[in-house]
PDB file of N, CA and C in Angstrom:
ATOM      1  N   UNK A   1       9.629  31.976  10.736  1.00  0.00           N
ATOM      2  CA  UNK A   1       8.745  30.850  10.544  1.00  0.00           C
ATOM      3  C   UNK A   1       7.544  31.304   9.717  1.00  0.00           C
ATOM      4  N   UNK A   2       7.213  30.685   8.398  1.00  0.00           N
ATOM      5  CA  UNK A   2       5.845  31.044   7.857  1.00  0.00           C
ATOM      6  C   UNK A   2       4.360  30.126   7.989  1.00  0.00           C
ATOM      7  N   UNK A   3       3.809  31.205   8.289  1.00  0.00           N
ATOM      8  CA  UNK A   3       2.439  30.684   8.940  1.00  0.00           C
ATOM      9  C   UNK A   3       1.255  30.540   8.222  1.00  0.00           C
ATOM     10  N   UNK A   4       1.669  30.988   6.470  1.00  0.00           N
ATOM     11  CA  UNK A   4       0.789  30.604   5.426  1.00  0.00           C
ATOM     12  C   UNK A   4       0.482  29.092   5.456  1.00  0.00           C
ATOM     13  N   UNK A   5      -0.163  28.641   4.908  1.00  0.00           N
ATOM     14  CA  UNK A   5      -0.705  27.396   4.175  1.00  0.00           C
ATOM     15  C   UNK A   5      -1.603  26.662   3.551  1.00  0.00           C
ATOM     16  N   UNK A   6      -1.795  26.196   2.744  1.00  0.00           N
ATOM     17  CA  UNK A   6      -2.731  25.879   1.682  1.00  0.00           C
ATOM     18  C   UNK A   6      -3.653  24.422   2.614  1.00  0.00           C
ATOM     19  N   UNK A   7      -4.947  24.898   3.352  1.00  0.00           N
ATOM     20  CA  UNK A   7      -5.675  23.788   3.939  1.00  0.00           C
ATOM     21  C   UNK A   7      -6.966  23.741   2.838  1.00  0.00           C
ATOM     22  N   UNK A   8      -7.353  24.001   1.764  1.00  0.00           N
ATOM     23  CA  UNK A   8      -8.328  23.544   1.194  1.00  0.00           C
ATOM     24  C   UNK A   8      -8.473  23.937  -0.248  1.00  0.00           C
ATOM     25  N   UNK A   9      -8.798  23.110  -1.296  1.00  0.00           N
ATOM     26  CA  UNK A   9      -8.857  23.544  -2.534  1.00  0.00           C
ATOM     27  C   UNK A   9     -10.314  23.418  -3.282  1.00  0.00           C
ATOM     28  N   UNK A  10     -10.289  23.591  -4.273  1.00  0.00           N
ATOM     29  CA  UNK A  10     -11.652  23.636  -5.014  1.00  0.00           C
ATOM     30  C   UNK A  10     -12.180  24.068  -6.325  1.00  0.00           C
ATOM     31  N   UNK A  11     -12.536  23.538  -7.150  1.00  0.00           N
ATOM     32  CA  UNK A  11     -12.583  23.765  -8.999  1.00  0.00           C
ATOM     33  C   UNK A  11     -13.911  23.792  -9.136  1.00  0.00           C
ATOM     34  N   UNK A  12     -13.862  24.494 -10.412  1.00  0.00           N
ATOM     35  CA  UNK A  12     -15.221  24.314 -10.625  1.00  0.00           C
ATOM     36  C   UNK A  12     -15.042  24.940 -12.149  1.00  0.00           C
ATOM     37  N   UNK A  13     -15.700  24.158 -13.335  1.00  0.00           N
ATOM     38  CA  UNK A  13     -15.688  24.474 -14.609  1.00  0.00           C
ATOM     39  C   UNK A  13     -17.837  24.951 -14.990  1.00  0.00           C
ATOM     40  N   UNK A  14     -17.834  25.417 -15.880  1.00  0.00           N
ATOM     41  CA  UNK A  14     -19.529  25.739 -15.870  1.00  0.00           C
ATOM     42  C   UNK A  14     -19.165  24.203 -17.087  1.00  0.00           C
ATOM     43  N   UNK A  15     -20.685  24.177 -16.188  1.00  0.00           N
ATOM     44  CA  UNK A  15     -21.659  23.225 -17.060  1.00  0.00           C
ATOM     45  C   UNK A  15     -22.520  23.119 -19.057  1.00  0.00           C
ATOM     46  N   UNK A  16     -22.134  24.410 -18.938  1.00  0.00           N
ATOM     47  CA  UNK A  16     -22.232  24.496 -20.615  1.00  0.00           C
ATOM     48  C   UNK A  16     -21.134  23.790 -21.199  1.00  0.00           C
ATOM     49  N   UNK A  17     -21.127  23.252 -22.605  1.00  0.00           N
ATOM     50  CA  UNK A  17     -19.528  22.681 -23.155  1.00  0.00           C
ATOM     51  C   UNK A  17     -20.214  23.624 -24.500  1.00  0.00           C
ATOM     52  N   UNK A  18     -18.722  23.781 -25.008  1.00  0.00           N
ATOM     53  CA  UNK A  18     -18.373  24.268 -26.680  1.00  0.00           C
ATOM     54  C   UNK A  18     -17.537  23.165 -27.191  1.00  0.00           C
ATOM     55  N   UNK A  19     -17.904  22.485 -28.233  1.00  0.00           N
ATOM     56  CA  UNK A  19     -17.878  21.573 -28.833  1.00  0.00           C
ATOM     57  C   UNK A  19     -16.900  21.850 -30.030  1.00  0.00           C
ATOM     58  N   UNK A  20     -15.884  20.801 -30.631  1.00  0.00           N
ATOM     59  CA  UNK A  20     -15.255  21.382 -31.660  1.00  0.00           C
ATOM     60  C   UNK A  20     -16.425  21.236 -32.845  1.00  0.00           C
ATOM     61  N   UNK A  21     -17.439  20.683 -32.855  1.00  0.00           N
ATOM     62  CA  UNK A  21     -18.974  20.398 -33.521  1.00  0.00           C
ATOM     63  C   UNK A  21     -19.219  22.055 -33.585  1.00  0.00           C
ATOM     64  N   UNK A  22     -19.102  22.455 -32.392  1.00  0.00           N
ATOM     65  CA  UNK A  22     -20.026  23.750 -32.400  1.00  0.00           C
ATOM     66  C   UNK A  22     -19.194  24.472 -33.047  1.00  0.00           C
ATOM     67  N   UNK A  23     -18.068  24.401 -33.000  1.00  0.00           N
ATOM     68  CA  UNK A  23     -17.447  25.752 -33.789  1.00  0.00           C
ATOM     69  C   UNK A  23     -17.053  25.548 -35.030  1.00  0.00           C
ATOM     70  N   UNK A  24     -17.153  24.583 -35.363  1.00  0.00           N
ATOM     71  CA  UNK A  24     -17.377  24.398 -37.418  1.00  0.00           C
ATOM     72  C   UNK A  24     -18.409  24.764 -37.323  1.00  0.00           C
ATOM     73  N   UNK A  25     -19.697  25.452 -36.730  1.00  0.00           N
ATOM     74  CA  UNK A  25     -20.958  26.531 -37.594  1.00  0.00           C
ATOM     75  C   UNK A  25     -20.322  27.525 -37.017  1.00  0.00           C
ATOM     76  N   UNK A  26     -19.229  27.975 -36.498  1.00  0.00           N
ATOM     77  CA  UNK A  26     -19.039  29.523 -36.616  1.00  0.00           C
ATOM     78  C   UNK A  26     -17.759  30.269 -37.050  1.00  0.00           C
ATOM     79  N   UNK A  27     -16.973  29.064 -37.388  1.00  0.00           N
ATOM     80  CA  UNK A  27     -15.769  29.622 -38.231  1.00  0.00           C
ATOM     81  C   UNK A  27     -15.666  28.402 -38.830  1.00  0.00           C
ATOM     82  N   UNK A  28     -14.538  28.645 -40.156  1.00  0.00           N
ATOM     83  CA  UNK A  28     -14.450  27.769 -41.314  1.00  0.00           C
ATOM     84  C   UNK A  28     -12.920  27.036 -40.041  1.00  0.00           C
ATOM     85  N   UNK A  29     -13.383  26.143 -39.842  1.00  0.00           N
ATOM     86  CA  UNK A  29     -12.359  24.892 -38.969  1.00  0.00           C
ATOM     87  C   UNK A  29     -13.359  23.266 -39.040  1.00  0.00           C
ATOM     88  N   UNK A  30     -12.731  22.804 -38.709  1.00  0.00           N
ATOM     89  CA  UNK A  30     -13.486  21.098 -38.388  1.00  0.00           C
ATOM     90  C   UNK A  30     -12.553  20.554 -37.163  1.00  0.00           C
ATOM     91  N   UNK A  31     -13.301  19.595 -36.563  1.00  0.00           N
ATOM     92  CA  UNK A  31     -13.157  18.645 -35.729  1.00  0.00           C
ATOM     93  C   UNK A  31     -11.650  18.311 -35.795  1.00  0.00           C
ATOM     94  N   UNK A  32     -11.323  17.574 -36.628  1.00  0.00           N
ATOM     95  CA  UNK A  32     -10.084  17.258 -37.045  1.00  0.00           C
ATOM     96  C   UNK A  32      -9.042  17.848 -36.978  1.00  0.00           C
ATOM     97  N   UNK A  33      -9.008  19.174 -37.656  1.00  0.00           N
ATOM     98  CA  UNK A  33      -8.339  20.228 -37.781  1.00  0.00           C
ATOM     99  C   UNK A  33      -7.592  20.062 -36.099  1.00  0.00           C
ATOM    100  N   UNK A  34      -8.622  20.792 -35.348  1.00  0.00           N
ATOM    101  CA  UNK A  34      -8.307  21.431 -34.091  1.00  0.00           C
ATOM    102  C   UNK A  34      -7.810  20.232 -33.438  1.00  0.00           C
ATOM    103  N   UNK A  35      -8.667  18.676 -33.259  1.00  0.00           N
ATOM    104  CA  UNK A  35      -8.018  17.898 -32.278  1.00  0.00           C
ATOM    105  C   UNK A  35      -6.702  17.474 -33.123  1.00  0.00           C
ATOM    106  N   UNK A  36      -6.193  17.651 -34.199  1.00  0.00           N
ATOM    107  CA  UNK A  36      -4.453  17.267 -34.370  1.00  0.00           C
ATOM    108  C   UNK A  36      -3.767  18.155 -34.062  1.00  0.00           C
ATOM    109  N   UNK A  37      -4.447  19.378 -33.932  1.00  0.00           N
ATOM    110  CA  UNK A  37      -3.281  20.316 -33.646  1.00  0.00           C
ATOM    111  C   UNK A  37      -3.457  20.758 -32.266  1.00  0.00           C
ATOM    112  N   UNK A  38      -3.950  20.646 -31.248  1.00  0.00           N
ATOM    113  CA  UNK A  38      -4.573  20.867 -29.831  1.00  0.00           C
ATOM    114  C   UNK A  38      -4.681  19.507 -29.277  1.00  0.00           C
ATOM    115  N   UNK A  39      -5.527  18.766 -29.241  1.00  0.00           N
ATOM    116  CA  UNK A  39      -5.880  17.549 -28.365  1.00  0.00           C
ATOM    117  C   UNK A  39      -6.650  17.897 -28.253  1.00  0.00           C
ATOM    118  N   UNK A  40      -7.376  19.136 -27.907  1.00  0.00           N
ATOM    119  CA  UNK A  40      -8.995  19.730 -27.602  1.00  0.00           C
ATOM    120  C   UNK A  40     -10.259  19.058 -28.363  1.00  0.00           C
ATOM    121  N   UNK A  41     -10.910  18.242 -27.685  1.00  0.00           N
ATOM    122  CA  UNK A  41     -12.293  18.292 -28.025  1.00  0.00           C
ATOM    123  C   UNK A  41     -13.434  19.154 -27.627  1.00  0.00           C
ATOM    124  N   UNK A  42     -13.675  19.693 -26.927  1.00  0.00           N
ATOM    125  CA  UNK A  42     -14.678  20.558 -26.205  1.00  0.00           C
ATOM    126  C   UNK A  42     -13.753  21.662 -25.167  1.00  0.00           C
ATOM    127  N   UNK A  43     -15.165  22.486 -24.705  1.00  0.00           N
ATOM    128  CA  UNK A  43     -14.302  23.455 -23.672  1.00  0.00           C
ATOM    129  C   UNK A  43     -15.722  23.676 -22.959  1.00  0.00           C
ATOM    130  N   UNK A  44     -15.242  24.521 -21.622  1.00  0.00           N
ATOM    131  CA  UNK A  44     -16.216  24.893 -20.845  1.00  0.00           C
ATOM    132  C   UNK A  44     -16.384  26.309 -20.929  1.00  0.00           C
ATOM    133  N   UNK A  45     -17.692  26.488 -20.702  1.00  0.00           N
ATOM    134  CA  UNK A  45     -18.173  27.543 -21.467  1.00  0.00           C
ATOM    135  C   UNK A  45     -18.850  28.485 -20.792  1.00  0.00           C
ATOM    136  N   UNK A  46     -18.740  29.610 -19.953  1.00  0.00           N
ATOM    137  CA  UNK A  46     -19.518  30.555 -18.920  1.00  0.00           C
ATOM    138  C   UNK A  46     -20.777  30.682 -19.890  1.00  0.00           C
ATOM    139  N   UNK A  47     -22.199  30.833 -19.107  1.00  0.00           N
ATOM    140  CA  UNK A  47     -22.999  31.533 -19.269  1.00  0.00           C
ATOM    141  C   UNK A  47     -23.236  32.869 -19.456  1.00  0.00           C
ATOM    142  N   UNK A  48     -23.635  33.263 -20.262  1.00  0.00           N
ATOM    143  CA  UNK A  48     -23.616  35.012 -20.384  1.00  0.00           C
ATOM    144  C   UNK A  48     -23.787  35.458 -18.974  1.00  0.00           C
ATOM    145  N   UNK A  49     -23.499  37.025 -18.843  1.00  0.00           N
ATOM    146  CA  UNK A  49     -23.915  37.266 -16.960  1.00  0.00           C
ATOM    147  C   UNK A  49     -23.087  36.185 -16.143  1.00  0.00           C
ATOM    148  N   UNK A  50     -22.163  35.457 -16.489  1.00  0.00           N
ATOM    149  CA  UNK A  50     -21.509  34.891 -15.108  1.00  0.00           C
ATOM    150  C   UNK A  50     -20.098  34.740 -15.055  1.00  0.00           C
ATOM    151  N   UNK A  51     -19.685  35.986 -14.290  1.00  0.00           N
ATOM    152  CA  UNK A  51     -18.416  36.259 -14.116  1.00  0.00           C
ATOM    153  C   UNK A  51     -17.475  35.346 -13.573  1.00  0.00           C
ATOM    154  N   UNK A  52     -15.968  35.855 -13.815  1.00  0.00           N
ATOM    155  CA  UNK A  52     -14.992  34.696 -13.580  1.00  0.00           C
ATOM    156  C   UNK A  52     -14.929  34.556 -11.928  1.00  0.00           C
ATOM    157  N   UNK A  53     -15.675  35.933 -11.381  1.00  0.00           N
ATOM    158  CA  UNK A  53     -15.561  35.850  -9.884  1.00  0.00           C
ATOM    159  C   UNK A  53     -16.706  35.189  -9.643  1.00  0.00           C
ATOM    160  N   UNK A  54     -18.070  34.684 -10.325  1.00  0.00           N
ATOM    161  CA  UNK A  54     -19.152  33.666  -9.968  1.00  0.00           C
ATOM    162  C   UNK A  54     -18.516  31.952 -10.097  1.00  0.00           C
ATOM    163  N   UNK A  55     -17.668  31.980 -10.880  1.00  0.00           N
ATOM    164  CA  UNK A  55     -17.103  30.738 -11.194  1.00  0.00           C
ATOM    165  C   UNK A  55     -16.240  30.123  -9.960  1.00  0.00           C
ATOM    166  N   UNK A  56     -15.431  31.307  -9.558  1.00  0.00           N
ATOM    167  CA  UNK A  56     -14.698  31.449  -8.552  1.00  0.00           C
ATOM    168  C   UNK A  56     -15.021  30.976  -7.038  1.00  0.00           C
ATOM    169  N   UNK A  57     -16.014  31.767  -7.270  1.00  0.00           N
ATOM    170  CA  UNK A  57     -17.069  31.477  -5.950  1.00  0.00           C
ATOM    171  C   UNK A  57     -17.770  30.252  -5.517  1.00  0.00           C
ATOM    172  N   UNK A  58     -17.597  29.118  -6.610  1.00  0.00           N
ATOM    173  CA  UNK A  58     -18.064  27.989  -6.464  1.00  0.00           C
ATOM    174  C   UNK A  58     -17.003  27.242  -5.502  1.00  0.00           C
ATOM    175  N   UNK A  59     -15.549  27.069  -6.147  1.00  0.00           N
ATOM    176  CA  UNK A  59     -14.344  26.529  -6.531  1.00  0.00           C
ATOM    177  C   UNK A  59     -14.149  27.135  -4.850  1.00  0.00           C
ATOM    178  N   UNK A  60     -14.100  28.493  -4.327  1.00  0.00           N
ATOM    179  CA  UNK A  60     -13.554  28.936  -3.424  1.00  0.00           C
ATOM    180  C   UNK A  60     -14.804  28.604  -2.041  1.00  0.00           C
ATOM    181  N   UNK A  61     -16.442  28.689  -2.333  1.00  0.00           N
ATOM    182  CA  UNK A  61     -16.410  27.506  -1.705  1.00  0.00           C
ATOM    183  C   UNK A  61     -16.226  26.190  -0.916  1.00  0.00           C
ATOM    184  N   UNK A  62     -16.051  25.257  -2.028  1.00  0.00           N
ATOM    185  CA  UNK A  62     -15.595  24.351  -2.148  1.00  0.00           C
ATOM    186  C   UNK A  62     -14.311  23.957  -0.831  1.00  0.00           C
ATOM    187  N   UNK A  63     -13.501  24.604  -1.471  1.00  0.00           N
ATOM    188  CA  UNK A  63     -11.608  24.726  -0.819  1.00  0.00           C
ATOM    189  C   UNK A  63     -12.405  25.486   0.986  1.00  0.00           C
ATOM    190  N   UNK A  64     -13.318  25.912   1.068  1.00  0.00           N
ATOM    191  CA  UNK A  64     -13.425  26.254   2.981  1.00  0.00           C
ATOM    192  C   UNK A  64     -14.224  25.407   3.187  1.00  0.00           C
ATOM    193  N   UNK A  65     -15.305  24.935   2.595  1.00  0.00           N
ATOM    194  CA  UNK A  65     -15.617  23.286   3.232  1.00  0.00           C
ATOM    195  C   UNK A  65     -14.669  22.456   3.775  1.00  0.00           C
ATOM    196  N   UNK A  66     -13.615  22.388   2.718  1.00  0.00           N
ATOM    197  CA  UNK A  66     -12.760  21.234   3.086  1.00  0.00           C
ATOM    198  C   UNK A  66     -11.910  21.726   3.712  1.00  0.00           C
ATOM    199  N   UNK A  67     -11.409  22.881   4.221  1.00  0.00           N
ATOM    200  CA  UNK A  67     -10.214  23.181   5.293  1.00  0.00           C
ATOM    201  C   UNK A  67     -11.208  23.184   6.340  1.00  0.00           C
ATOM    202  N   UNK A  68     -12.441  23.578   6.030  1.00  0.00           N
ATOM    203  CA  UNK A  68     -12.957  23.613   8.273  1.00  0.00           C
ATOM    204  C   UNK A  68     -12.960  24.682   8.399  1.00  0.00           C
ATOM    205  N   UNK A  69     -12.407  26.063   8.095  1.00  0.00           N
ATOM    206  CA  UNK A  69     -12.002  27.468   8.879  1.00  0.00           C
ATOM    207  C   UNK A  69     -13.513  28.135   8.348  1.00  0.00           C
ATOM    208  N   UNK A  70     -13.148  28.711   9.134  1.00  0.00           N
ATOM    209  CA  UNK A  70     -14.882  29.696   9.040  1.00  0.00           C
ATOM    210  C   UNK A  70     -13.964  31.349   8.186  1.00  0.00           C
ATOM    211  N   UNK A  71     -14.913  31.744   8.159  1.00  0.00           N
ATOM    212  CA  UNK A  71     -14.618  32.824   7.413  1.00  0.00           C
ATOM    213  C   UNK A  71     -13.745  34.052   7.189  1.00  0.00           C
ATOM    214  N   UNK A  72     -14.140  34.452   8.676  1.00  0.00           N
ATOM    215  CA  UNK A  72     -13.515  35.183   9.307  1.00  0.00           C
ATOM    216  C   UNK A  72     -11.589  34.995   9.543  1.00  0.00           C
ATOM    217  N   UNK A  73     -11.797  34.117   9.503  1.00  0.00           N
ATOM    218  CA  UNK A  73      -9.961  33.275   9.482  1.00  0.00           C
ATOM    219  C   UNK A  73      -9.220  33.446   8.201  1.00  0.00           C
ATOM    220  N   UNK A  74      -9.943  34.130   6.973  1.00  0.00           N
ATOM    221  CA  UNK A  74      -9.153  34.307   5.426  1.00  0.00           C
ATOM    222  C   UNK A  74      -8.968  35.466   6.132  1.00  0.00           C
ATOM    223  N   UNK A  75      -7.532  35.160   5.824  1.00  0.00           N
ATOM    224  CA  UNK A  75      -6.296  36.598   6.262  1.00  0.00           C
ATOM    225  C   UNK A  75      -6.142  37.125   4.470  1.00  0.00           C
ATOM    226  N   UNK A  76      -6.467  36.283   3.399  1.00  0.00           N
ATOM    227  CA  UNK A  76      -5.828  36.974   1.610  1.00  0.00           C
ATOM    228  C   UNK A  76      -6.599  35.676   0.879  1.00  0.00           C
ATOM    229  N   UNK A  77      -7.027  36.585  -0.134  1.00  0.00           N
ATOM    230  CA  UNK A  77      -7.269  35.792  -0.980  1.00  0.00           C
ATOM    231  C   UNK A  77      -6.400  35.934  -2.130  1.00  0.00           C
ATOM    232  N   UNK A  78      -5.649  35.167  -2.997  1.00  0.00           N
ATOM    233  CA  UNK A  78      -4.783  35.083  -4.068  1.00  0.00           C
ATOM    234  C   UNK A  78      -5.472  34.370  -5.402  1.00  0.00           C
ATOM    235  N   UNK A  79      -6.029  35.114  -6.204  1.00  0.00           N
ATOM    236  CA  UNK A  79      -6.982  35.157  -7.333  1.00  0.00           C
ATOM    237  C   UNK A  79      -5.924  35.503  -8.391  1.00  0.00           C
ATOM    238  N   UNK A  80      -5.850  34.240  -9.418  1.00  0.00           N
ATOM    239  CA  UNK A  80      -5.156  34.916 -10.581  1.00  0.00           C
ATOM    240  C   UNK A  80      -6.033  34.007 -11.654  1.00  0.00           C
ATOM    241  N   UNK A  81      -5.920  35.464 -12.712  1.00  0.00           N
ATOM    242  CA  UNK A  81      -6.655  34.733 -13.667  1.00  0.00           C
ATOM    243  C   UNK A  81      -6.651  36.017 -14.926  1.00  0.00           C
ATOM    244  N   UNK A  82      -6.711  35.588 -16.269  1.00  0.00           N
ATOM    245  CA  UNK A  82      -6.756  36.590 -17.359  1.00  0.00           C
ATOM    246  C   UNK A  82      -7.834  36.847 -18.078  1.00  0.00           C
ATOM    247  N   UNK A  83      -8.730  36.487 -17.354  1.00  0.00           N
ATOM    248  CA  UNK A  83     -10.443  36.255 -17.988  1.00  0.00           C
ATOM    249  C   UNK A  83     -10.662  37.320 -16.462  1.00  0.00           C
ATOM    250  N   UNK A  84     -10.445  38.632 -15.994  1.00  0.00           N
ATOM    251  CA  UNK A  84     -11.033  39.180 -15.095  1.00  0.00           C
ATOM    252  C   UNK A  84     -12.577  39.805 -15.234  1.00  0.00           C
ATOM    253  N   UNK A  85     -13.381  39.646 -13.640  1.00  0.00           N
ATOM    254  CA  UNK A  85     -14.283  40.668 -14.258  1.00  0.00           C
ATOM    255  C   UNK A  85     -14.593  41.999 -15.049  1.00  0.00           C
ATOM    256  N   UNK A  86     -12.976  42.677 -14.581  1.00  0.00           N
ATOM    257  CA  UNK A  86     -13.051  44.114 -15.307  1.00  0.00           C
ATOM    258  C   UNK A  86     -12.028  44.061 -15.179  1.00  0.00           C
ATOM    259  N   UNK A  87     -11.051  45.411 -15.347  1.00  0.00           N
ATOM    260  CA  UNK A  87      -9.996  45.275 -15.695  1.00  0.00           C
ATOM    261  C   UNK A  87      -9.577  45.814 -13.955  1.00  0.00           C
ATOM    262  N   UNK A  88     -10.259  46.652 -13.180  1.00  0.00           N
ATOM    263  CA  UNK A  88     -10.536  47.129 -11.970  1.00  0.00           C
ATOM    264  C   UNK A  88     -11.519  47.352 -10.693  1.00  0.00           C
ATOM    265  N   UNK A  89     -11.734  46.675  -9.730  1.00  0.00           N
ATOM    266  CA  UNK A  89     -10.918  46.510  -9.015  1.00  0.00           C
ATOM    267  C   UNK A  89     -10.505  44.467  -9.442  1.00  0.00           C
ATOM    268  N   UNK A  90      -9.382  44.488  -8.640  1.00  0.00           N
ATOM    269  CA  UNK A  90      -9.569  42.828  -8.890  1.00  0.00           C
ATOM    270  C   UNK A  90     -10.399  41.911  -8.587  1.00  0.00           C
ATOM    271  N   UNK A  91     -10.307  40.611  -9.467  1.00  0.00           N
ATOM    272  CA  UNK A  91     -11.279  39.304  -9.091  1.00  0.00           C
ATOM    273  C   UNK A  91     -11.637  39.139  -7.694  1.00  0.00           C
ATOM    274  N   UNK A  92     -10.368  39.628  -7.202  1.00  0.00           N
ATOM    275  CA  UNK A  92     -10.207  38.782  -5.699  1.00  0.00           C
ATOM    276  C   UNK A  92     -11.045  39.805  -4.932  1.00  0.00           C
ATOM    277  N   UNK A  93     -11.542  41.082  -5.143  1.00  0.00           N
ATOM    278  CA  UNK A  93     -12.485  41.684  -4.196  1.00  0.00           C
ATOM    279  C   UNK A  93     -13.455  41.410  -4.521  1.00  0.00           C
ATOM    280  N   UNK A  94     -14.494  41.443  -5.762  1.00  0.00           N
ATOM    281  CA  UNK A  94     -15.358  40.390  -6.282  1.00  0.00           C
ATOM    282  C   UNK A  94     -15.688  39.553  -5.085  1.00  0.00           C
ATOM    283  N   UNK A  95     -15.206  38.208  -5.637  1.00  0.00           N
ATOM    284  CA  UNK A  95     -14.639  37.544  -4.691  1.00  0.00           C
ATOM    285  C   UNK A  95     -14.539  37.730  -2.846  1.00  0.00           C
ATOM    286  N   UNK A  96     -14.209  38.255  -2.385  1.00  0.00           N
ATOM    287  CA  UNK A  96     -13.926  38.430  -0.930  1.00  0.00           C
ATOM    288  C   UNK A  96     -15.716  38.949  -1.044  1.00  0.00           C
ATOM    289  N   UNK A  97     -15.800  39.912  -1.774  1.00  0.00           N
ATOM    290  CA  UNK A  97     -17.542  40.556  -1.366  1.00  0.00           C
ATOM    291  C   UNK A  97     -18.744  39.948  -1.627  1.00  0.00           C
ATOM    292  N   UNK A  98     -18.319  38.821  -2.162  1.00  0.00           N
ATOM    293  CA  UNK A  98     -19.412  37.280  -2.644  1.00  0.00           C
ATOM    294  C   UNK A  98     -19.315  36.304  -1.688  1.00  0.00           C
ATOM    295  N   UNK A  99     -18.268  36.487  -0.979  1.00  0.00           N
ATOM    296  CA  UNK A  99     -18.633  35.426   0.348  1.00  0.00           C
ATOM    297  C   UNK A  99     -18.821  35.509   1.501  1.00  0.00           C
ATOM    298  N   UNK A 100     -18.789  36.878   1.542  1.00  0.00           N
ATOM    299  CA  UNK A 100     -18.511  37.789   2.721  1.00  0.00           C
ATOM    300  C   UNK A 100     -17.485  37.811   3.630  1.00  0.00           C
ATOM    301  N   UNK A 101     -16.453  37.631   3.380  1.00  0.00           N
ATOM    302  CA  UNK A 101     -14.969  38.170   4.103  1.00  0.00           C
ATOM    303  C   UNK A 101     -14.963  39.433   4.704  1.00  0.00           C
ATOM    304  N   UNK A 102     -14.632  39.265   5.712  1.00  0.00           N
ATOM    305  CA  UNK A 102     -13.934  40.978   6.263  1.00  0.00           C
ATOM    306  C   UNK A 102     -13.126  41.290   5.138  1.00  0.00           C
ATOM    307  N   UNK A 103     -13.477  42.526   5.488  1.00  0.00           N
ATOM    308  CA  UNK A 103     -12.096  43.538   4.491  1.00  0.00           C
ATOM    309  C   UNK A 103     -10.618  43.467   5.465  1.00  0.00           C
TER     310      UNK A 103
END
């Protein structure tokens, strides 16, 4: 019998946007260009200094509000992502040491 289960979720994008505006002043592209070949109009955009495990930390948050469980009750955290803080140790200890999880 498995005793995993997914009781709470949570997103979170930063509040800066990059604009397809903004990036015709920094490479030779336009507006046009990119939304026929993407659909992309804008993107979200980290602040310098704020790691994918600060982003994380919002989003993960979020997802234990809404399950109810207190802290102590995260048996794993499962962090995937290709934007890591470093290449070592993973997001997910980051993470676990930003919200304070037992080890």
């Amino acid at each position: 019998m498995y005793r995993s289960q997914i009781v709470g979720t949570g997103s979170y994008l930063p509040e800066k946007k990059l604009t397809n505006f903004d990036l015709e002043k920094m490479v030779d592209t336009n507006n046009e260009w990119i939304v026929e070949r993407t659909g992309i109009h804008s993107r979200s955009w980290a602040e310098d200094g704020q790691g994918t495990s600060d982003l994380a930390l919002v989003a993960a948050k979020q997802a234990i509000k809404e399950s109810g469980i207190a802290l102590d009750d995260i048996d794993m955290i499962i962090f995937g992502t290709v934007t890591p803080d470093h290449l070592m140790p993973s997001s997910a200890c980051y993470l676990q040491a930003k919200l304070g999880c037992r080890d």
